[in-house]
N, C-alpha and C. Protein backbone atom coordinates (compact mmCIF):
# COMPACT_ATOMS: atom_id res chain seq x y z
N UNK A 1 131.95 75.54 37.49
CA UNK A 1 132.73 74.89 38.51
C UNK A 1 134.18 75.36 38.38
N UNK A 2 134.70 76.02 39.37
CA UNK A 2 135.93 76.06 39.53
C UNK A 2 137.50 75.28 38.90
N UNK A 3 138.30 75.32 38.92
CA UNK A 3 139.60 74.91 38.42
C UNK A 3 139.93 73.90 39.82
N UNK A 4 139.54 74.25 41.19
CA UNK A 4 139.82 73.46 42.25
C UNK A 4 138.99 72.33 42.40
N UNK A 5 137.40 73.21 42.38
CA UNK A 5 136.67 71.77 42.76
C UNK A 5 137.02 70.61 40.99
N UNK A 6 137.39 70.97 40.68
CA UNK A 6 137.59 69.74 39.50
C UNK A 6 138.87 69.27 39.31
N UNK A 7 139.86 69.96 39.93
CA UNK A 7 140.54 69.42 40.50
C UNK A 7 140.78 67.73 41.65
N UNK A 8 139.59 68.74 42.63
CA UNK A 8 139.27 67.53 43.93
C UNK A 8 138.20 66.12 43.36
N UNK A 9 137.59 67.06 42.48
CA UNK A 9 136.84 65.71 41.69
C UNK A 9 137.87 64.78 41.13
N UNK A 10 138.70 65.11 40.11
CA UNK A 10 139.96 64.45 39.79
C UNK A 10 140.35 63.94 40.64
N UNK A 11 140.90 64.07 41.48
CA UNK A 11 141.65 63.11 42.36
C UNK A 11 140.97 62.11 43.00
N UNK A 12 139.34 62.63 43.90
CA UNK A 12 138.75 61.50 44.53
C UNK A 12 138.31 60.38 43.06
N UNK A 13 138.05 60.34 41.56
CA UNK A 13 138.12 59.72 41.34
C UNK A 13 139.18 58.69 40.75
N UNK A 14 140.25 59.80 41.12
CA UNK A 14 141.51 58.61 40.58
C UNK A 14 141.20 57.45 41.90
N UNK A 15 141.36 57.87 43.02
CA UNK A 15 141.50 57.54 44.29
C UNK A 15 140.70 56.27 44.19
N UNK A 16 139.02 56.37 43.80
CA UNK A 16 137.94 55.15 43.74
C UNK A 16 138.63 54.13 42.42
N UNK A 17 139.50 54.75 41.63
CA UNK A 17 139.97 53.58 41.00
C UNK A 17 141.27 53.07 41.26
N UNK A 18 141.83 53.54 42.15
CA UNK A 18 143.41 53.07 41.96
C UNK A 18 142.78 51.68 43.33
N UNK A 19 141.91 52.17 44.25
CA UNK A 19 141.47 51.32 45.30
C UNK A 19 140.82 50.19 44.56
N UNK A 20 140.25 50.52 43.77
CA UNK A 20 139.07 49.11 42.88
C UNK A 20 140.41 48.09 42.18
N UNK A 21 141.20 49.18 41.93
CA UNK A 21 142.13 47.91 41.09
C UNK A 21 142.97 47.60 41.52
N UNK A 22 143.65 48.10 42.85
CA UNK A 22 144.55 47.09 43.62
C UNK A 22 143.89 46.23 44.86
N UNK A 23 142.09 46.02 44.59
CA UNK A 23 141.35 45.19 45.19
C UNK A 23 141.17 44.04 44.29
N UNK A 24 141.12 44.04 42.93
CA UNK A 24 141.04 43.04 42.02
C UNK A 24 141.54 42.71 41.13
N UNK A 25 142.79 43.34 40.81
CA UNK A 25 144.68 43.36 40.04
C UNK A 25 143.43 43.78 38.32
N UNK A 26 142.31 44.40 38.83
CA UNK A 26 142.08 44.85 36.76
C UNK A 26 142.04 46.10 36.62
N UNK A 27 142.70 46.32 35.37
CA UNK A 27 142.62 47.80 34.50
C UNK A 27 141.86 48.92 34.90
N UNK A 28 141.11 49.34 36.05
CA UNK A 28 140.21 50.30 36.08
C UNK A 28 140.41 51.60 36.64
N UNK A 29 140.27 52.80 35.38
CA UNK A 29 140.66 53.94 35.18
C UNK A 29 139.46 54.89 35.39
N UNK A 30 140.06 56.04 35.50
CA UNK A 30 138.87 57.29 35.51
C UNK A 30 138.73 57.71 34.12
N UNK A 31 137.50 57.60 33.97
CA UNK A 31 137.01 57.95 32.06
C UNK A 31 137.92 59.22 31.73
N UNK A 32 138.63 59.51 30.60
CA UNK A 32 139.48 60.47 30.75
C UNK A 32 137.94 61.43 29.84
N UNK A 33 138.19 62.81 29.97
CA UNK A 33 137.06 63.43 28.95
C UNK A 33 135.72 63.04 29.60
N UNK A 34 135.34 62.42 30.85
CA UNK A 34 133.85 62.46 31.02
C UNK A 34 133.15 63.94 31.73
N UNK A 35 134.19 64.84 31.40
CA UNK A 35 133.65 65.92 32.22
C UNK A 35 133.21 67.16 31.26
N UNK A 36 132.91 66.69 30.03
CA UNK A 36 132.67 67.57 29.11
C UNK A 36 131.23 67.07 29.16
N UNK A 37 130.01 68.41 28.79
CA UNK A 37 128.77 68.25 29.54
C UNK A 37 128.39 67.18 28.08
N UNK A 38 127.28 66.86 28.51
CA UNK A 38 126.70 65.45 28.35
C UNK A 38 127.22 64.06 27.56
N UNK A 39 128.09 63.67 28.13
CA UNK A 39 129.25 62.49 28.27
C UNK A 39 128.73 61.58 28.71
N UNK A 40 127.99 60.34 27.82
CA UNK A 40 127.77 59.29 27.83
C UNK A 40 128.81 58.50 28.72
N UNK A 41 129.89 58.88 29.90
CA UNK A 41 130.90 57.80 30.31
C UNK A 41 130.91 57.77 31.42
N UNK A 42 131.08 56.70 32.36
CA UNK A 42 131.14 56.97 33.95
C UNK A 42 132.25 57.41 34.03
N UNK A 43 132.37 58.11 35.64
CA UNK A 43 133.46 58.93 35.74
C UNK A 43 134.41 58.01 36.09
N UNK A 44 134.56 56.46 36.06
CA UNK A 44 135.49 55.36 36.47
C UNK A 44 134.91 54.47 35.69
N UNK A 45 135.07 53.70 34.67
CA UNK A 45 135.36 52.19 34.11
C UNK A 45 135.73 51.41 34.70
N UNK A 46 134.89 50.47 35.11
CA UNK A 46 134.83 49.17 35.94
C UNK A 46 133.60 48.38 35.18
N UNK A 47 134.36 47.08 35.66
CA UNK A 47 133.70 45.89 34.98
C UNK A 47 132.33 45.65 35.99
N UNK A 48 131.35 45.51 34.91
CA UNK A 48 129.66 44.83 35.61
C UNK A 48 129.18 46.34 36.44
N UNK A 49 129.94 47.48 36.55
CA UNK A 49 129.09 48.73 37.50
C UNK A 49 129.05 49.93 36.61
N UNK A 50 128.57 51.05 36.80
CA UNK A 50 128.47 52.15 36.24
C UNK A 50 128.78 53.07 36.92
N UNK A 51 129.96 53.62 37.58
CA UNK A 51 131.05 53.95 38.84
C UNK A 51 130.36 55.49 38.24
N UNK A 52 129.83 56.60 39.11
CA UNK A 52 129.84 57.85 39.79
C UNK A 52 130.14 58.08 40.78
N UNK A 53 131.15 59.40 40.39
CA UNK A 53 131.81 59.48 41.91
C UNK A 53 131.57 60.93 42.13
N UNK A 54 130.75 61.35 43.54
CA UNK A 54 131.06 63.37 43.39
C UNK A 54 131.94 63.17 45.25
N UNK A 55 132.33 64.42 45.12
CA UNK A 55 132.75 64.69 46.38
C UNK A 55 132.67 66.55 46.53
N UNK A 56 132.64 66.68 47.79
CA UNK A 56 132.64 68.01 48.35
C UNK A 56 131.88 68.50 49.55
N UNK A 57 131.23 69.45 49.86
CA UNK A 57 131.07 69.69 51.15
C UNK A 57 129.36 69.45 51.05
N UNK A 58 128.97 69.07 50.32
CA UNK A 58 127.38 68.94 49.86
C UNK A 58 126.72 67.65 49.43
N UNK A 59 128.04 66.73 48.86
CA UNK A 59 127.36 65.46 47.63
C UNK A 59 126.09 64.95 47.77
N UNK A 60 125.28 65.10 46.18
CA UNK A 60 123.92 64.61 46.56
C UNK A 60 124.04 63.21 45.53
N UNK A 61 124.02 62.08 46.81
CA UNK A 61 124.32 60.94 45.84
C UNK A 61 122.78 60.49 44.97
N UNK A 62 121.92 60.87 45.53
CA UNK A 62 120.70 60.71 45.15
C UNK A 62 120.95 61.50 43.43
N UNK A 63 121.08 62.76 43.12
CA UNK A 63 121.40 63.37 42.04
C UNK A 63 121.89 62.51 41.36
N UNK A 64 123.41 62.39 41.91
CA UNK A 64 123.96 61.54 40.95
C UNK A 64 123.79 60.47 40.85
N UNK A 65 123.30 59.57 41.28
CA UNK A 65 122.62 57.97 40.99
C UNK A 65 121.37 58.39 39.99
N UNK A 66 120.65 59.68 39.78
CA UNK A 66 119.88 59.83 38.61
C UNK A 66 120.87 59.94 37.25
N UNK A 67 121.81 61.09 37.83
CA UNK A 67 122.42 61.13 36.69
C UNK A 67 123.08 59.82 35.83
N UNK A 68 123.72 58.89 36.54
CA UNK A 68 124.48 58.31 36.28
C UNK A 68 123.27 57.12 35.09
N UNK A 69 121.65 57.03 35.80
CA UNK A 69 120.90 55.47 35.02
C UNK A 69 120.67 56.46 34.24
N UNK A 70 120.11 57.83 34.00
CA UNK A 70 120.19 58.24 32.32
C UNK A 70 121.31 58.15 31.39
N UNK A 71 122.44 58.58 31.65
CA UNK A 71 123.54 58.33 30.92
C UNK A 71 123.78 56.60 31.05
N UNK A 72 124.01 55.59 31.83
CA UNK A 72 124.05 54.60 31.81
C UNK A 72 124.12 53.45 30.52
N UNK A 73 124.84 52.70 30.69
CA UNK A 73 124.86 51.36 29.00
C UNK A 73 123.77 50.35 29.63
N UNK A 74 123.38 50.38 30.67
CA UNK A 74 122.58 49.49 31.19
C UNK A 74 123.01 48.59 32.47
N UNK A 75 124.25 48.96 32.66
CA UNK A 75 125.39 48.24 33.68
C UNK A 75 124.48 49.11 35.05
N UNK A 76 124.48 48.11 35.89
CA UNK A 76 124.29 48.92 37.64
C UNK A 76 125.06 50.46 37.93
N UNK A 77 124.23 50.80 38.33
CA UNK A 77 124.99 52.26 38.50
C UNK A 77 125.42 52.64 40.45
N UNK A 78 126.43 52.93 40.59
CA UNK A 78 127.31 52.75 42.11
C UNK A 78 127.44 54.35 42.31
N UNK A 79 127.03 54.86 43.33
CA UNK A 79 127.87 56.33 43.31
C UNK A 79 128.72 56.47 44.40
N UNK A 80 129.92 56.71 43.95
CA UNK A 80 131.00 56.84 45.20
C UNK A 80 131.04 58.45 45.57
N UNK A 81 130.50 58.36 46.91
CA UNK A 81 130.76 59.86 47.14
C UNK A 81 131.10 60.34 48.63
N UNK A 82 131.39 61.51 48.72
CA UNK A 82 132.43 61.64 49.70
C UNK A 82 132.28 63.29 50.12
N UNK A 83 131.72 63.46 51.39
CA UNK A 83 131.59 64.79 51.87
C UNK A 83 132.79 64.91 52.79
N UNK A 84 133.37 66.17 52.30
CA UNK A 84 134.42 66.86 52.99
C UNK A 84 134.92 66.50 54.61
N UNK A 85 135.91 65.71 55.07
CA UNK A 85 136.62 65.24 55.93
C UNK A 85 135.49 64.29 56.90
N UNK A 86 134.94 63.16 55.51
CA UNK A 86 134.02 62.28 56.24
C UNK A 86 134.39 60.92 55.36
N UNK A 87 134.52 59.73 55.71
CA UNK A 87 134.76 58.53 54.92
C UNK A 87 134.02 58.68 53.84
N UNK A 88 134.25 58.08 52.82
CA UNK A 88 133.76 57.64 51.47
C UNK A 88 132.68 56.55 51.69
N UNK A 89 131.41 56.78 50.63
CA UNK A 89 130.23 56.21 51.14
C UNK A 89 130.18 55.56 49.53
N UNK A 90 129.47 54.50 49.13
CA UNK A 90 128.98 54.03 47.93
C UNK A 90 127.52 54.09 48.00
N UNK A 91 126.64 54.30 47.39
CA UNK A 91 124.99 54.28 47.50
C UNK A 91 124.78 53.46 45.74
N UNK A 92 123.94 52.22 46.08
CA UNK A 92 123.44 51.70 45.03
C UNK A 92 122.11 51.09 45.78
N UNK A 93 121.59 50.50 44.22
CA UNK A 93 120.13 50.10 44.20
C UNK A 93 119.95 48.66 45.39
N UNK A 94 119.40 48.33 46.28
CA UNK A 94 119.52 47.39 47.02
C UNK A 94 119.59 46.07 45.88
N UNK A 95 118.42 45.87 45.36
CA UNK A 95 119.00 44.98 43.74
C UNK A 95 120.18 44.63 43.53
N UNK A 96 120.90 45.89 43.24
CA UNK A 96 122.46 45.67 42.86
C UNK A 96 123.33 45.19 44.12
N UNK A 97 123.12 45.51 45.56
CA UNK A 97 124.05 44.92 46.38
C UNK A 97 123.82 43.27 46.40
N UNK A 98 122.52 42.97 46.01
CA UNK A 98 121.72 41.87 46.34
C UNK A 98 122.31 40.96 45.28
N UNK A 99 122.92 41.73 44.04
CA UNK A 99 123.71 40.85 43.05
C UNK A 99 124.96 40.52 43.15
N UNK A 100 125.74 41.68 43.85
CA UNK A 100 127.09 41.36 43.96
C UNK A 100 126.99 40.08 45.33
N UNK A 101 126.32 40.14 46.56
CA UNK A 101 126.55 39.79 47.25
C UNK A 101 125.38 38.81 47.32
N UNK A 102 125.37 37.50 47.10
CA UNK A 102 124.54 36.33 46.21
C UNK A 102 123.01 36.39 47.56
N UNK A 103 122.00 36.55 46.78
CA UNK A 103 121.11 36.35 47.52
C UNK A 103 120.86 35.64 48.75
N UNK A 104 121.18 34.07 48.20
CA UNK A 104 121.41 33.25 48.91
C UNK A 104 122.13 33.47 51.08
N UNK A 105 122.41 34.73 50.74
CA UNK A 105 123.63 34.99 51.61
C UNK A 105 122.86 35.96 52.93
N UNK A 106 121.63 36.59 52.01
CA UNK A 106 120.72 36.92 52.70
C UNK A 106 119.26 36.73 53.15
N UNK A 107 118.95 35.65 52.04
CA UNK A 107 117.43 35.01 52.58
C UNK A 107 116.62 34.91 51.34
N UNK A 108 117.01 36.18 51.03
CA UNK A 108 115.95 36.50 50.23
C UNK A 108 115.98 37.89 49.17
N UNK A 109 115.59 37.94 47.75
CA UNK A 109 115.89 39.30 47.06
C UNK A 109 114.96 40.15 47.32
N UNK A 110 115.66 41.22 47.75
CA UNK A 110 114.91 42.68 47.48
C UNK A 110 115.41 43.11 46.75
N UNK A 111 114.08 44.37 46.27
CA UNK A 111 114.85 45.31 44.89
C UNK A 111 114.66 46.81 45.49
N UNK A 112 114.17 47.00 46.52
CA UNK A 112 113.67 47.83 47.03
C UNK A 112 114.50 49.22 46.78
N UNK A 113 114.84 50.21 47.61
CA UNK A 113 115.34 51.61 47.83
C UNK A 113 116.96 51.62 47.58
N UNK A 114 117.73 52.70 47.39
CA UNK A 114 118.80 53.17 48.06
C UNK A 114 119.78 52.64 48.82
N UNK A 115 120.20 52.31 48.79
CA UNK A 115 120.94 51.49 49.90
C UNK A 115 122.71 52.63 50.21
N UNK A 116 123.30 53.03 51.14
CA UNK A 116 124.58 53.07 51.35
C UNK A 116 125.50 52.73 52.57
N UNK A 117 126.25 52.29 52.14
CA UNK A 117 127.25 51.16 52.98
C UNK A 117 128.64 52.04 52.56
N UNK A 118 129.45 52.01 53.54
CA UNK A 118 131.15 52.61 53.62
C UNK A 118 131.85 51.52 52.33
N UNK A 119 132.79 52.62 51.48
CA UNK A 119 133.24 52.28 50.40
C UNK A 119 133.43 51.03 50.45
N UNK A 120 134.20 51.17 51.95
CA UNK A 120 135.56 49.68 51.64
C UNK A 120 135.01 48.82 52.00
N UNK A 121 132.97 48.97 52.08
CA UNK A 121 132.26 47.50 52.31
C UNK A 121 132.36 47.23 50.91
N UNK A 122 132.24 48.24 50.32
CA UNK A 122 131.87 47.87 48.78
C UNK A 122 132.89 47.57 48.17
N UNK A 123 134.06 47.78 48.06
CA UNK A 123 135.31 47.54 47.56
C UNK A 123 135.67 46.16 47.90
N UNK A 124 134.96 45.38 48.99
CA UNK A 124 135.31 44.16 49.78
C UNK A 124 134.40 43.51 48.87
N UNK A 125 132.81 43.94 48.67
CA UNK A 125 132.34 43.05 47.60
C UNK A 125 132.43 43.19 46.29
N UNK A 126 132.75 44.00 45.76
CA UNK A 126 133.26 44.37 44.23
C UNK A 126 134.60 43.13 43.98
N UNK A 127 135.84 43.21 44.80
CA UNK A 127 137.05 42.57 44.96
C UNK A 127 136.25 40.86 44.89
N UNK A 128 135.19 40.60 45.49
CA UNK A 128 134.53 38.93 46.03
C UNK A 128 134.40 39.00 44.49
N UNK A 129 134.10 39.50 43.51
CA UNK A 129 133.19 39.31 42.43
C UNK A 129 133.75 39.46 41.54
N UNK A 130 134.63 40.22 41.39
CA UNK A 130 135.42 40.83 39.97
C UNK A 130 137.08 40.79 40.14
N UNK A 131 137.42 40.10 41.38
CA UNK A 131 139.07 39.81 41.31
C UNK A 131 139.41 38.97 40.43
N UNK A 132 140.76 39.22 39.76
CA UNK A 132 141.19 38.24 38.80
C UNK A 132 141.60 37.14 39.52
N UNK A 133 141.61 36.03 38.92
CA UNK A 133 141.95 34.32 40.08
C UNK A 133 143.64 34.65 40.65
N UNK A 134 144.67 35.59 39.61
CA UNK A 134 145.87 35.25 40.31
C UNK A 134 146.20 36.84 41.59
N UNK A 135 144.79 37.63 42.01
CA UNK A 135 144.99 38.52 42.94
C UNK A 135 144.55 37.75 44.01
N UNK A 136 145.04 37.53 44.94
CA UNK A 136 144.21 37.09 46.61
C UNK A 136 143.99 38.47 46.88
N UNK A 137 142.29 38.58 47.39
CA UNK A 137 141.72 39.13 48.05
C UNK A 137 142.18 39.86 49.28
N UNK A 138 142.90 38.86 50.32
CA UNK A 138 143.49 38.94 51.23
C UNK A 138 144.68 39.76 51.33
N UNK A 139 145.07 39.54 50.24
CA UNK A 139 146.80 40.29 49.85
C UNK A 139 146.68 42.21 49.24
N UNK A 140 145.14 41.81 48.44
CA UNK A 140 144.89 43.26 48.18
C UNK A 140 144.76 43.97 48.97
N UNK A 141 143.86 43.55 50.05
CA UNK A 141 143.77 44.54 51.21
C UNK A 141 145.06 44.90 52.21
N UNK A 142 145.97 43.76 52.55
CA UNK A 142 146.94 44.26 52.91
C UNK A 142 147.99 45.34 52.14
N UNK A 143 147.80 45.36 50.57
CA UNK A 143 148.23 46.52 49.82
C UNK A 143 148.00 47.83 49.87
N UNK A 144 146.15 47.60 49.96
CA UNK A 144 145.86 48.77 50.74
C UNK A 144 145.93 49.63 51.84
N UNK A 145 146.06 48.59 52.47
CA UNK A 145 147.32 48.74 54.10
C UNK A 145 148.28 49.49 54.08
N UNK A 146 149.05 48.97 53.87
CA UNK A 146 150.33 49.86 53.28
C UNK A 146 150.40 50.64 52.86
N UNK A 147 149.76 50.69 51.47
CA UNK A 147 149.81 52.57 50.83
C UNK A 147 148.58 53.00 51.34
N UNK A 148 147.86 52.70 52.80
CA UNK A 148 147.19 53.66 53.19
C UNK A 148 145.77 53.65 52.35
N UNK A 149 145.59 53.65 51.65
CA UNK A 149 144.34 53.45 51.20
C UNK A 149 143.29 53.11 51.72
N UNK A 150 143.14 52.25 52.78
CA UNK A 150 141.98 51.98 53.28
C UNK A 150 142.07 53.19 54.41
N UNK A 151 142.80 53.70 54.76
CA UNK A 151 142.37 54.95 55.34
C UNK A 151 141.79 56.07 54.69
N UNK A 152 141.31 56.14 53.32
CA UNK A 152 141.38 57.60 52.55
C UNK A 152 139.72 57.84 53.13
N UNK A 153 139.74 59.05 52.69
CA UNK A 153 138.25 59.34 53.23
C UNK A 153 137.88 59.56 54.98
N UNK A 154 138.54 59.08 55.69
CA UNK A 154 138.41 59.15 57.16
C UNK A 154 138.82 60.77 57.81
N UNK A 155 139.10 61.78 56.81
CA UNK A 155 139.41 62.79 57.35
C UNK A 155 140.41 62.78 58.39
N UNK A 156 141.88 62.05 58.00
CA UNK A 156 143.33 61.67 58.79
C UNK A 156 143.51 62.80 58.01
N UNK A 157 144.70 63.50 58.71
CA UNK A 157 145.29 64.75 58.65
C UNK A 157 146.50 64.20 57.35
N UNK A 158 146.19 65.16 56.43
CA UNK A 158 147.65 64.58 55.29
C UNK A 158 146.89 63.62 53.94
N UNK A 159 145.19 63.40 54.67
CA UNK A 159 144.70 63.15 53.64
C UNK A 159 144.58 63.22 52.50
N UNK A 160 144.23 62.79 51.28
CA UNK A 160 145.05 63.24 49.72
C UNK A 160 143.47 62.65 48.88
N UNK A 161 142.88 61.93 49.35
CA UNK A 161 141.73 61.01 48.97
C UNK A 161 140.64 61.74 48.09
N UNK A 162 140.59 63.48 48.02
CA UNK A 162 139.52 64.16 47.29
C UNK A 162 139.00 64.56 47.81
């Protein structure tokens, strides 16, 4: 792999964490060193998920949602990924959306397939679940507002997102 594309990897995953943690005011960084080959670390540290992130003109989130439950501590595994001047997508286990977002809310649990939903659905339920009590929800997203963030991924001209 190139000096660029790991470059663009670098950045889209700073990008999935600087968004996760000014959605829920906590600590969550891009594993520094997870890119040395077989690296037990997600490519982002976050609380309760197992954050993979690829981006480029190809991403096979399917790949990397394998990659990510072999290497895995046992935490849900999320893959944030992002094809070239197209929004940012998350793909997890329906199970796992079915946890963040309380059963109750939908009828009934499935554990079934694949599931992917646009980041900033997932960033909206990650933030419901894992915000600290003194971040409002409400206030994060208007942060994101502002520095633009909830635009990244939409392929806006000046884009920086990975």
């Amino acid at each position: 792999m190139g000096k660029r594309s790991r470059d663009k990897g670098a950045r889209h995953e700073r990008w999935v964490a600087r968004t996760l943690a000014d959605a829920t005011g906590l600590d969550i960084r891009r594993t520094a060193g997870q890119c040395r080959q077989g690296s037990d670390a997600p490519d982002v540290e976050a609380p309760g998920v197992w954050l993979e992130c690829k981006v480029g003109a190809r991403p096979d989130p399917v790949k990397a949602y394998t990659q990510g439950i072999q290497a895995s501590d046992g935490r849900p595994v999320v893959v944030v990924w992002k094809k070239d001047r197209h929004a940012a997508q998350a793909t997890l286990r329906l199970r796992t959306l079915t946890t963040l977002w309380p059963v109750e809310r939908i009828g009934h649990e499935l554990d079934g397939p694949l599931v992917t939903l646009p980041f900033d659905a997932f960033v909206g339920l990650y933030a419901s679940v894992y915000a600290t009590q003194d971040q409002d929800p409400e206030e994060a997203a208007r942060t994101r507002e502002i520095r633009g963030l909830s635009g990244m991924g939409r392929g806006v001209k000046g884009n920086r997102g990975g």
